[in-house]
N, C-alpha and C. Protein backbone atom coordinates (compact mmCIF):
# COMPACT_ATOMS: atom_id res chain seq x y z
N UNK A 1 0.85 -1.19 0.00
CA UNK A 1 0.00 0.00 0.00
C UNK A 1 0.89 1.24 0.00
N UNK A 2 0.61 2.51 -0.80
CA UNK A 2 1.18 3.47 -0.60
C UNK A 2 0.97 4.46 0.10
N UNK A 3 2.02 5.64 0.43
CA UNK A 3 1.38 6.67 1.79
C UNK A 3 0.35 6.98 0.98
N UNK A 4 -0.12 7.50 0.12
CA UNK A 4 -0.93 8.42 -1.11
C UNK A 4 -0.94 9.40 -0.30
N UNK A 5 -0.19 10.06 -0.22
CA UNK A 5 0.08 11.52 0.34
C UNK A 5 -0.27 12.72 -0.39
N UNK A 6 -1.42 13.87 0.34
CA UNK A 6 -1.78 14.72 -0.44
C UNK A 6 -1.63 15.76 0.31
N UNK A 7 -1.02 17.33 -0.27
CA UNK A 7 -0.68 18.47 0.95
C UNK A 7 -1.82 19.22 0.16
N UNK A 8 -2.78 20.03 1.10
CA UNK A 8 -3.15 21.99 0.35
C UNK A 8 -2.64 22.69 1.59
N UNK A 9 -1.94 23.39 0.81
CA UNK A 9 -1.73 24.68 2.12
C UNK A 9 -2.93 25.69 1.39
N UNK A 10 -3.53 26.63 2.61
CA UNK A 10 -3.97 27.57 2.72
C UNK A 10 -5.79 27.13 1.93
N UNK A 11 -6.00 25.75 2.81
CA UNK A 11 -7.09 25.25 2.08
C UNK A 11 -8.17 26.45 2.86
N UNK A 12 -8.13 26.98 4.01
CA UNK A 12 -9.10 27.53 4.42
C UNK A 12 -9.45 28.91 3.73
N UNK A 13 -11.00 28.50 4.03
CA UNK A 13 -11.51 30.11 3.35
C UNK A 13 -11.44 31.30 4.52
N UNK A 14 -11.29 32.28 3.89
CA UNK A 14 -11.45 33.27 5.05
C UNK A 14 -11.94 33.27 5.98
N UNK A 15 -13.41 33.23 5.82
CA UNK A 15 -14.15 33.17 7.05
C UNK A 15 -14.24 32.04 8.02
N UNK A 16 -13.31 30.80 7.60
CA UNK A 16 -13.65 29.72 8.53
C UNK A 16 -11.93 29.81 9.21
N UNK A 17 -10.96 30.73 8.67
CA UNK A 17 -9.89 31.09 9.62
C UNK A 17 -10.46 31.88 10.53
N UNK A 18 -11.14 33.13 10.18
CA UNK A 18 -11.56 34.20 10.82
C UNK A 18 -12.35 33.04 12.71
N UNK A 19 -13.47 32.08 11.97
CA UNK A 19 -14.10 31.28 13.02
C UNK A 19 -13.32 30.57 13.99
N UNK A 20 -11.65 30.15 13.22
CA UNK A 20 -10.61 29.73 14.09
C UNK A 20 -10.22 30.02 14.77
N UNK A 21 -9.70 31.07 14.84
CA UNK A 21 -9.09 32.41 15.40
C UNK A 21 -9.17 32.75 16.57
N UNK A 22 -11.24 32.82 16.42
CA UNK A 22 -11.86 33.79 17.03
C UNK A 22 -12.86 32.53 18.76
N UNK A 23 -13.57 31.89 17.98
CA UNK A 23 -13.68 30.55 18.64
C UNK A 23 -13.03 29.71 18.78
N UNK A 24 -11.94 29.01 18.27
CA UNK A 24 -11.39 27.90 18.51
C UNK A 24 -9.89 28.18 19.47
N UNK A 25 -9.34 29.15 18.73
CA UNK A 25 -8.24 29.54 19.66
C UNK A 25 -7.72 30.51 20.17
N UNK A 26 -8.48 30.15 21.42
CA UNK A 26 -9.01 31.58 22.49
C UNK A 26 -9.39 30.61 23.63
N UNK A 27 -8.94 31.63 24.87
CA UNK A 27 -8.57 31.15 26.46
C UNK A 27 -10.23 30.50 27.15
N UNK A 28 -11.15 30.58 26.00
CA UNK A 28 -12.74 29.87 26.46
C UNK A 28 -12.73 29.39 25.68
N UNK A 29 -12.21 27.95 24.81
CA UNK A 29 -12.86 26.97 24.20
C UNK A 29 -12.69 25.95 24.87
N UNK A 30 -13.68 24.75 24.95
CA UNK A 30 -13.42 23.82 26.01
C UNK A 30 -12.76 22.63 25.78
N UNK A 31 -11.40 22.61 25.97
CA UNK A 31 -10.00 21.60 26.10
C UNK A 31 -10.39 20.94 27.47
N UNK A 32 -9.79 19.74 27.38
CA UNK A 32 -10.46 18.33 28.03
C UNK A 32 -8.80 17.68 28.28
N UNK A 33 -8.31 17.08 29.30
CA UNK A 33 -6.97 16.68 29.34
C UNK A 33 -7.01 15.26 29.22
N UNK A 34 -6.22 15.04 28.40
CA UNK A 34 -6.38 13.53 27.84
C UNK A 34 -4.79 13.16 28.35
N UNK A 35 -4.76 12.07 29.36
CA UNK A 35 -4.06 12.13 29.81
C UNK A 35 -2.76 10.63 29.16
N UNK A 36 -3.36 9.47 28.51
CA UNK A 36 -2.58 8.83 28.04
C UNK A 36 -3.49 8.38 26.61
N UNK A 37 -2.30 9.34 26.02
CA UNK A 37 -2.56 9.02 24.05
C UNK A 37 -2.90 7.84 23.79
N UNK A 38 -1.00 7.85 23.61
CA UNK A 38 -0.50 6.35 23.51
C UNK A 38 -0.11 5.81 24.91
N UNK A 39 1.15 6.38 25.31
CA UNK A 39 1.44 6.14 26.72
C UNK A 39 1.42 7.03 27.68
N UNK A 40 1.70 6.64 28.69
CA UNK A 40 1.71 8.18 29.75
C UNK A 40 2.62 8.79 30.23
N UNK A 41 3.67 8.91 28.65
CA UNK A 41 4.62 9.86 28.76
C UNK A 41 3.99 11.42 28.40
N UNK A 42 3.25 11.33 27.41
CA UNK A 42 2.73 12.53 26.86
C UNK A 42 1.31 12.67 27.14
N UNK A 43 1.12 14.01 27.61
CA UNK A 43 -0.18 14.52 27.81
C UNK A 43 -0.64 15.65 27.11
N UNK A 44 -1.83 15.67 26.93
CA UNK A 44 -2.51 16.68 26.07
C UNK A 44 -3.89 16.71 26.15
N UNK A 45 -4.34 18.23 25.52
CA UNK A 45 -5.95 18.25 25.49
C UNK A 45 -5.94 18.22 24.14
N UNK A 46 -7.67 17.55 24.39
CA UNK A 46 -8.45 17.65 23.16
C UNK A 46 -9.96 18.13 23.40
N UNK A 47 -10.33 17.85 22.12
CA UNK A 47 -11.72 17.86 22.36
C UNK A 47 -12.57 17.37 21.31
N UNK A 48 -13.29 16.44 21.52
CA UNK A 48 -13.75 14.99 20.98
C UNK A 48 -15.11 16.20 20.02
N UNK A 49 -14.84 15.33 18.81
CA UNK A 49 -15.76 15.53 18.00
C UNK A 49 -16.76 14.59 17.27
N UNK A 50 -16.19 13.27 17.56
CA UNK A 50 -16.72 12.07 16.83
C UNK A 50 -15.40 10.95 18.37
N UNK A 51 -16.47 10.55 18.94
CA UNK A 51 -15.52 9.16 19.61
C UNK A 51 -15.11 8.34 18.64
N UNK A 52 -13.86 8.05 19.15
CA UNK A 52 -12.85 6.58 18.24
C UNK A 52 -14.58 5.93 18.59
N UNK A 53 -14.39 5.03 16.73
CA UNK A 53 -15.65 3.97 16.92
C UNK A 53 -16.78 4.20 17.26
N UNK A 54 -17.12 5.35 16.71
CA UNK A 54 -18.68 5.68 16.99
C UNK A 54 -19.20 6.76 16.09
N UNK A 55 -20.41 6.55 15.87
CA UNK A 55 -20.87 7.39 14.60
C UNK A 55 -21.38 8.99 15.47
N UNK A 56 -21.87 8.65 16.51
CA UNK A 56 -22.70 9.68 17.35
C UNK A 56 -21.78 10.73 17.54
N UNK A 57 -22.48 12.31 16.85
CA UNK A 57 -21.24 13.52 17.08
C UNK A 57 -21.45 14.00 18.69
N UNK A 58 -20.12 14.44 18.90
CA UNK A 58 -19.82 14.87 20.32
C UNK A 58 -19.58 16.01 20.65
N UNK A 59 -19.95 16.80 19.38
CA UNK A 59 -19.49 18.03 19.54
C UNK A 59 -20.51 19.22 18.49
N UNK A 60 -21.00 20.31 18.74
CA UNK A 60 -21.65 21.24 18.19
C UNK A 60 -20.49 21.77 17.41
N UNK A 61 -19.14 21.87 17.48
CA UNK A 61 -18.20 22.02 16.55
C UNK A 61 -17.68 21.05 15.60
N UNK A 62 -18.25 19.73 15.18
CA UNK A 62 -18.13 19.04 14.13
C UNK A 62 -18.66 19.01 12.80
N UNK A 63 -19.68 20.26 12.65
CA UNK A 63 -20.46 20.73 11.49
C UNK A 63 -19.38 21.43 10.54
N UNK A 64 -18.76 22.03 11.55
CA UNK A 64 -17.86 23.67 10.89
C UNK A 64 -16.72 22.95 10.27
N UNK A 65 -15.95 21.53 10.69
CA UNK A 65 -14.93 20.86 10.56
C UNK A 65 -15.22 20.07 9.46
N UNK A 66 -16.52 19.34 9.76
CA UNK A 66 -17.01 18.23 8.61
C UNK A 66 -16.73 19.10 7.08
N UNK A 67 -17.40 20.46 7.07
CA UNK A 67 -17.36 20.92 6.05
C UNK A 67 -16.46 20.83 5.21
N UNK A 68 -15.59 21.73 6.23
CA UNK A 68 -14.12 21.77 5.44
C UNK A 68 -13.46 20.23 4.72
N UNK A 69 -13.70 19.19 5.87
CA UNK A 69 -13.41 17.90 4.90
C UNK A 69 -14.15 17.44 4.35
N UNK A 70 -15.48 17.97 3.94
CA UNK A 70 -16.24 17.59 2.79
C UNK A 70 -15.44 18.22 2.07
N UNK A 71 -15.01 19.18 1.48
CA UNK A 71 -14.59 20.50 0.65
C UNK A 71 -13.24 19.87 0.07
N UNK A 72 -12.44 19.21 0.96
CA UNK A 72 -10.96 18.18 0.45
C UNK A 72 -11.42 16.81 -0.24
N UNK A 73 -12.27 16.71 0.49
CA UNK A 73 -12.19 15.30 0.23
C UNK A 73 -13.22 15.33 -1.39
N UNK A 74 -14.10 16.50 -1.72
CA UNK A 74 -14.80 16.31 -2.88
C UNK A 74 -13.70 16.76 -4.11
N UNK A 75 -13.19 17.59 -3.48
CA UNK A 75 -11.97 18.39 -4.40
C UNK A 75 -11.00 16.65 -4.78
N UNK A 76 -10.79 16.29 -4.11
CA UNK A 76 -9.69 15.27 -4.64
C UNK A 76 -10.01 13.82 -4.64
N UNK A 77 -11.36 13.69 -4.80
CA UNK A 77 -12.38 12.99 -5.07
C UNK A 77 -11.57 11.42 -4.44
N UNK A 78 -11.76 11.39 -3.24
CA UNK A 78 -11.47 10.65 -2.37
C UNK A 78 -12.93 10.31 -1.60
N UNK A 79 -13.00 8.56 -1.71
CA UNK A 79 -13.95 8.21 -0.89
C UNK A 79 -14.13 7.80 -0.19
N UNK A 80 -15.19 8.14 0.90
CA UNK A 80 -15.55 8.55 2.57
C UNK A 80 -16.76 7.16 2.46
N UNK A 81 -16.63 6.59 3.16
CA UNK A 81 -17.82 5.81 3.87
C UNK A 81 -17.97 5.62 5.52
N UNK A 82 -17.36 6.63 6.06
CA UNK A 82 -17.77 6.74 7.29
C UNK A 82 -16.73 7.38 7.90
N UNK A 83 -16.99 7.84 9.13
CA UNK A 83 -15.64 8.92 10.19
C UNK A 83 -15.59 7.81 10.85
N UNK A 84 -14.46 7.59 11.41
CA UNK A 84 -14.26 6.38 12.30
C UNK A 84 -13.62 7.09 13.82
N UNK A 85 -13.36 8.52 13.83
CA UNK A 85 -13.07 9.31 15.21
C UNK A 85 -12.67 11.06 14.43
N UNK A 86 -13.11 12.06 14.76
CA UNK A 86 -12.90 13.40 15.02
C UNK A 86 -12.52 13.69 16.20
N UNK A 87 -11.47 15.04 16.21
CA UNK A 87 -11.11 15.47 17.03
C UNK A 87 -9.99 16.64 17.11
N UNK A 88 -10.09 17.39 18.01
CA UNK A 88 -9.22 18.54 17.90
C UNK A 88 -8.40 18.36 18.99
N UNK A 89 -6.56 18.59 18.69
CA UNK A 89 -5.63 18.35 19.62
C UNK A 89 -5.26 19.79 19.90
N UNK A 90 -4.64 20.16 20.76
CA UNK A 90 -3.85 21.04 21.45
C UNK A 90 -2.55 20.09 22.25
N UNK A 91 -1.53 20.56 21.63
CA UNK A 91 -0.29 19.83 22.46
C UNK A 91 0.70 20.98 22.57
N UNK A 92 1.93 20.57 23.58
CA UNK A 92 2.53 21.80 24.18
C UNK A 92 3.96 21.39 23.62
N UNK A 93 5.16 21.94 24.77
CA UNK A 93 6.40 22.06 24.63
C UNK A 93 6.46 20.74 25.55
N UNK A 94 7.56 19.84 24.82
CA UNK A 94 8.04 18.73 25.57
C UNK A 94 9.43 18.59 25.29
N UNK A 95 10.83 18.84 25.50
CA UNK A 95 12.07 18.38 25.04
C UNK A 95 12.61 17.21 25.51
N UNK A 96 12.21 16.41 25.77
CA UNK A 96 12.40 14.97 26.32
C UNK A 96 12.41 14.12 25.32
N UNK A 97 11.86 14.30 24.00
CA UNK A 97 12.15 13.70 22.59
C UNK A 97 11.85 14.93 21.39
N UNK A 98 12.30 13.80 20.35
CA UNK A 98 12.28 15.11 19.41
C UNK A 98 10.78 15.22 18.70
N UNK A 99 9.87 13.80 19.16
CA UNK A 99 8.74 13.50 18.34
C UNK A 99 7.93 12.24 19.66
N UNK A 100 7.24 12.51 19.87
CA UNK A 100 5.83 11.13 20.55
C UNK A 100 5.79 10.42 20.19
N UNK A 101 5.18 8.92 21.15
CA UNK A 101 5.11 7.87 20.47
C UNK A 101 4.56 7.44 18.80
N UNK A 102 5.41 6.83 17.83
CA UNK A 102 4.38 6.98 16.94
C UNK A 102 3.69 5.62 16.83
N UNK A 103 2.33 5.97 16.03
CA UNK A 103 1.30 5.24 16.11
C UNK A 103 0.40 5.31 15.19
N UNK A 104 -0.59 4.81 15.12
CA UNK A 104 -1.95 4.97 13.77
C UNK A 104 -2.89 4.94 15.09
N UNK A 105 -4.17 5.67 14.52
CA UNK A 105 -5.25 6.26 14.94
C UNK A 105 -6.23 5.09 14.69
N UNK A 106 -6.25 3.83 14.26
CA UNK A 106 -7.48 2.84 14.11
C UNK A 106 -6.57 1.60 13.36
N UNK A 107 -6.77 0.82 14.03
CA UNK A 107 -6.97 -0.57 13.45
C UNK A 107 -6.88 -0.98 12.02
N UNK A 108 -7.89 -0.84 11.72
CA UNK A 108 -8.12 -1.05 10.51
C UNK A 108 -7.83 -0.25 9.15
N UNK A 109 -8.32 -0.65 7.75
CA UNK A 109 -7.94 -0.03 6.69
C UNK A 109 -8.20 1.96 7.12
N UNK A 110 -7.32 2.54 7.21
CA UNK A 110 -8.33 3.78 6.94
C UNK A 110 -7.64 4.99 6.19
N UNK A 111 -8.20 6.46 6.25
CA UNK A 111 -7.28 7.08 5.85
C UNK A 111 -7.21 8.18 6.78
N UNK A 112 -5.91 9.20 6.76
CA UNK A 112 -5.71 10.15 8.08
C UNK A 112 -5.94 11.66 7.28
N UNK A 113 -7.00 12.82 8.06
CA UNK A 113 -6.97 14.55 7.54
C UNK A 113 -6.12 14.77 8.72
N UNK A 114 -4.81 15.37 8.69
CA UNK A 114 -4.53 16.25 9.81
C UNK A 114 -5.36 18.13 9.53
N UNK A 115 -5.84 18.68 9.62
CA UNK A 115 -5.64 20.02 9.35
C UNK A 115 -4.99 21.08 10.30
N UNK A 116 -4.11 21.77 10.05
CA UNK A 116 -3.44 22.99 11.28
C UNK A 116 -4.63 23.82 11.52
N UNK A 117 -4.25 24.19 12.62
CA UNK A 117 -5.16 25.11 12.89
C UNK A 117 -4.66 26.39 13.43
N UNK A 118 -3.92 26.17 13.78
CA UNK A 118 -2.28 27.91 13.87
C UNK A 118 -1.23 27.45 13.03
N UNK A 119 -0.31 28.42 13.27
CA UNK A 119 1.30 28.52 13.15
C UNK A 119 1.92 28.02 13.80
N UNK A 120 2.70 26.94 14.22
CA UNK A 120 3.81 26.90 15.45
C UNK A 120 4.78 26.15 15.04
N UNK A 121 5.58 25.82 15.62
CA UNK A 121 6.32 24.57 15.49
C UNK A 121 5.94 23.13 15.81
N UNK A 122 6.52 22.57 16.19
CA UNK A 122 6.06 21.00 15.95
C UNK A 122 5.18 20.51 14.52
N UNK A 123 6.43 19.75 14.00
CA UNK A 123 6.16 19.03 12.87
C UNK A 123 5.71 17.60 13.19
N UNK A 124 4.92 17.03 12.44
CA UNK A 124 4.05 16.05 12.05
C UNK A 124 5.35 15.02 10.89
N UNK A 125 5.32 14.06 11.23
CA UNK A 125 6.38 12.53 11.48
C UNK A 125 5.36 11.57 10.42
N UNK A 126 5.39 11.07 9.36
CA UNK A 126 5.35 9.94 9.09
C UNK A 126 6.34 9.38 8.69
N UNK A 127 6.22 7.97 8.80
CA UNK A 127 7.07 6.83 9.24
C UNK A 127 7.12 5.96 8.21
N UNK A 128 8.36 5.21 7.87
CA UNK A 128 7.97 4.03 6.76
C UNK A 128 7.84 2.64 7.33
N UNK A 129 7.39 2.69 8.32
CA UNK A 129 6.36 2.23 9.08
C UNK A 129 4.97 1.52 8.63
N UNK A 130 4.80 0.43 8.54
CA UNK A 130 2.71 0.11 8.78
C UNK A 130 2.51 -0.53 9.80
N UNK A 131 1.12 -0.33 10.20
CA UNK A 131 0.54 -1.12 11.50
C UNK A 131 0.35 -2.61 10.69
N UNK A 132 0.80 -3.22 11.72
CA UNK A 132 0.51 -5.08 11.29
C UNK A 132 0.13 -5.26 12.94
N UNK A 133 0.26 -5.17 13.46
CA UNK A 133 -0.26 -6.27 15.02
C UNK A 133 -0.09 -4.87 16.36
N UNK A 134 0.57 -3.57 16.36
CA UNK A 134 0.36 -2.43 17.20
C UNK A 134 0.32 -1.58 17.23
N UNK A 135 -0.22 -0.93 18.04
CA UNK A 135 -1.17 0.49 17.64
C UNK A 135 -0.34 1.51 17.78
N UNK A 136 0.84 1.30 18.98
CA UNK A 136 1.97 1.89 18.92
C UNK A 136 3.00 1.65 19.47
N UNK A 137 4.48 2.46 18.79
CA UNK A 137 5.61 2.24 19.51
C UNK A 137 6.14 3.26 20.35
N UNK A 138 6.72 3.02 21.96
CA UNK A 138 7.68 4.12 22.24
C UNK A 138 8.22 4.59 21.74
N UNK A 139 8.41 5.96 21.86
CA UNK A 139 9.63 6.44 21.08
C UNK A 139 10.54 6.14 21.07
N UNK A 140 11.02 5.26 22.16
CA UNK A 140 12.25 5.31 22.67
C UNK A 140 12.53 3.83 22.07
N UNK A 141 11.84 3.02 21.62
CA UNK A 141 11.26 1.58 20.42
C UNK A 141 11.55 1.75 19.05
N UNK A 142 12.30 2.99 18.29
CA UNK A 142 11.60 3.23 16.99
C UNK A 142 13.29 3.47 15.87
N UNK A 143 13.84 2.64 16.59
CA UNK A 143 15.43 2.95 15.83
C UNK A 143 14.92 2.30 14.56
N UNK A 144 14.22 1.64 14.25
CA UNK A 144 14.28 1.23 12.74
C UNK A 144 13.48 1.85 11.63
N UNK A 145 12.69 2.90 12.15
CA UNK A 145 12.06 3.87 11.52
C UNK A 145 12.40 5.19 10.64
N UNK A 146 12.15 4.93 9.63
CA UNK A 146 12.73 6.26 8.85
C UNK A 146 11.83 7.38 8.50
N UNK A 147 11.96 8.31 8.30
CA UNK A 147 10.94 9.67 8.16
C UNK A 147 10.67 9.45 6.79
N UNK A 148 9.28 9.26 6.36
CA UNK A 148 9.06 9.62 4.92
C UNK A 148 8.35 11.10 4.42
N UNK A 149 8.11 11.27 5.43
CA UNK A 149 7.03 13.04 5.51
C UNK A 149 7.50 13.66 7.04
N UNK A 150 8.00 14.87 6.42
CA UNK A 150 7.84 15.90 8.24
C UNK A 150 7.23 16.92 7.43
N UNK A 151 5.92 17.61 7.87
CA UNK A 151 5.17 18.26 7.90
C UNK A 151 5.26 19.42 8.62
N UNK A 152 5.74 20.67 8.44
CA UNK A 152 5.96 22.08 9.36
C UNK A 152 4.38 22.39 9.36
N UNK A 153 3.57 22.50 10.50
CA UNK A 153 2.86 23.01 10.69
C UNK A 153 2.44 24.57 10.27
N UNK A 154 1.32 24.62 9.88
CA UNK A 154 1.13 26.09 8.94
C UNK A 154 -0.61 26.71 9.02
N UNK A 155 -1.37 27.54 10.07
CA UNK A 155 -2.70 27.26 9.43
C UNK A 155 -2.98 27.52 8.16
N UNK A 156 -4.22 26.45 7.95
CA UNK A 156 -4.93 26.50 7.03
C UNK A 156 -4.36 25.45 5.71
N UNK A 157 -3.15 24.87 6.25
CA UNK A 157 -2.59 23.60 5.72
C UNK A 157 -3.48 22.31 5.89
N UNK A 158 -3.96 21.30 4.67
CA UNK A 158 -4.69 20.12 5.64
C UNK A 158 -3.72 19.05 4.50
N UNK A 159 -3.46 18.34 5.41
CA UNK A 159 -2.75 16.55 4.99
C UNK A 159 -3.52 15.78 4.86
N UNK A 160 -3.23 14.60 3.91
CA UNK A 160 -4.42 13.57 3.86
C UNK A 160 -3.20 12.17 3.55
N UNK A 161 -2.77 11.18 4.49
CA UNK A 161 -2.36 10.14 3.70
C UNK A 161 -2.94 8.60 4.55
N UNK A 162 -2.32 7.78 3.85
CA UNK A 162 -3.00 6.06 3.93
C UNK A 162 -2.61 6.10 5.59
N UNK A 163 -3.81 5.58 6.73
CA UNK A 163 -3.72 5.80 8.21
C UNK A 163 -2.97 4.17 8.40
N UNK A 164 -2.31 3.25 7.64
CA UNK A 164 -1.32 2.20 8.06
C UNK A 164 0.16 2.79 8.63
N UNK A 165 0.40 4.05 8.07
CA UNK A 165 1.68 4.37 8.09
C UNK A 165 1.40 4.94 9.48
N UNK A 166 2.32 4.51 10.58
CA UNK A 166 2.53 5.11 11.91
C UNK A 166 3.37 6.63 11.42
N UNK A 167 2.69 7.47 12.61
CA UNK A 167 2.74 9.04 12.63
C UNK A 167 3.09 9.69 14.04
N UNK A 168 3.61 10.76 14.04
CA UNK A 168 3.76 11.41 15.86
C UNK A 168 4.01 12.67 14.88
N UNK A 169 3.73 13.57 16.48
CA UNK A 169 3.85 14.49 16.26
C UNK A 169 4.95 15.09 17.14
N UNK A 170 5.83 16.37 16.53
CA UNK A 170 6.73 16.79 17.70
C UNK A 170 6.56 17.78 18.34
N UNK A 171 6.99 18.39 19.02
CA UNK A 171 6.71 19.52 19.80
C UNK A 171 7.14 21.08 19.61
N UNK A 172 6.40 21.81 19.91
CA UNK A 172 6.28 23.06 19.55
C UNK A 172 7.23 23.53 20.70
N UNK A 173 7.74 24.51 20.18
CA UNK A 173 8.84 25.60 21.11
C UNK A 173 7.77 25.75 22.68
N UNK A 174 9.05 26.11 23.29
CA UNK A 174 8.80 26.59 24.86
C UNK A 174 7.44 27.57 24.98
N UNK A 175 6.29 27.36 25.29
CA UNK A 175 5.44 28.49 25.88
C UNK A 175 4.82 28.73 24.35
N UNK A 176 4.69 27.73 23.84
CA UNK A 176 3.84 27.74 22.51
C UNK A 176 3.02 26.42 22.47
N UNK A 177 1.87 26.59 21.48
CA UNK A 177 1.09 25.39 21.48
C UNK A 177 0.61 25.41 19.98
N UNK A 178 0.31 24.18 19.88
CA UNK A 178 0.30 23.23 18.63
C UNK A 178 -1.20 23.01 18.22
N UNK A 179 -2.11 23.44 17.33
CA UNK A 179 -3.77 23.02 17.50
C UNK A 179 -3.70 22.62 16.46
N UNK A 180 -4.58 21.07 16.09
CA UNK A 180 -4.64 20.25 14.94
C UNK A 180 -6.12 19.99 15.14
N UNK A 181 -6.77 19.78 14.24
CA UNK A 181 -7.82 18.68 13.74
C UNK A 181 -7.79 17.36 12.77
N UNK A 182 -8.00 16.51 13.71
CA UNK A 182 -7.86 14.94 12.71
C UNK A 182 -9.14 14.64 13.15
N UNK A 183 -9.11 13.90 11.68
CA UNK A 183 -9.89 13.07 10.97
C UNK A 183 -10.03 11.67 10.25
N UNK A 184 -10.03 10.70 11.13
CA UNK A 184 -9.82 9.29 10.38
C UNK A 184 -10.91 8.83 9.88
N UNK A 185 -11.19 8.40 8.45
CA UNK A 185 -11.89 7.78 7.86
C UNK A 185 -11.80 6.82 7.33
N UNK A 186 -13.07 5.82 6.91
CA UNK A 186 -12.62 4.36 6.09
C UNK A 186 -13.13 4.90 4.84
């Protein structure tokens, strides 16, 4: 299987940066601390838009998101038969590695949307890597892994490649934070 790796920068329209900006990243949107990803080296908030494995939305902000990956996914005529988890990350400064455990987001066949949602640092890691039997490796597990994609975070950038290939993300400078929206689909 191949990554089928697809980049748009600057997929967003004005007004749904302007909605980013203004609602999403700002000191009242409601971040949730998720305390083991993969392992419980790294911690982070999110905020659930679609539960892993469940069709039922979790969020009054999954309309505004869906759109936008209707809008990629019709543009590059890629097909959707179901969300298999939504969700919006916020992750911080960690120098204890250069990148998080990497891992795949589901089991099964699927495919991965990252979209940025600021500017920062911490780049986005795929791996030449596939999941066959775990969901993930320590970082500190991953000497045989080579980088096939690092991704500089950018808003209004969205990624789309094959969700077999294990992924991490790295960390954003000191006293900065990282906001993504993923999207796994079959």
């Amino acid at each position: 299987m191949a990554l089928n790796y697809i980049q748009e920068n600057n997929f967003f329209l004005s007004e749904e940066t302007d909605m980013i900006n203004k609602d999403i990243l700002n000191q009242e949107f409601p971040w949730f601390l998720h305390p083991k990803p993969t392992t419980d080296k790294f911690v982070f908030m999110s905020h659930t838009l679609i539960k892993r494995n469940e069709s039922k939305i979790n969020s009054n902000y999954f309309s505004f998101f869906f759109k936008i990956f209707k809008r990629f996914v019709d543009k590059h005529k890629l097909k959707c038969d179901g969300i298999t988890r939504a969700c919006l990350n916020l992750t911080f400064s960690d120098n204890r590695f250069t990148y998080s455990d990497p891992h795949v987001d589901y089991t099964g066949n699927h495919k991965v949307i990252i979209m940025y949602l600021n500017d920062c640092s911490g780049d986005t890691y795929i791996f030449n890597k596939q999941y066959k039997d775990k969901e993930c490796y320590p970082v500190e597990k991953t000497k045989g892994f080579k980088v096939l994609k690092k991704i500089k975070p950018k808003q209004g950038k969205i990624i789309h490649f094959d969700g077999s290939y294990y992924h991490a993300n790295s960390f954003c400078n000191p006293g900065k934070y990282r906001v993504v929206c993923v999207i796994t689909y079959i």
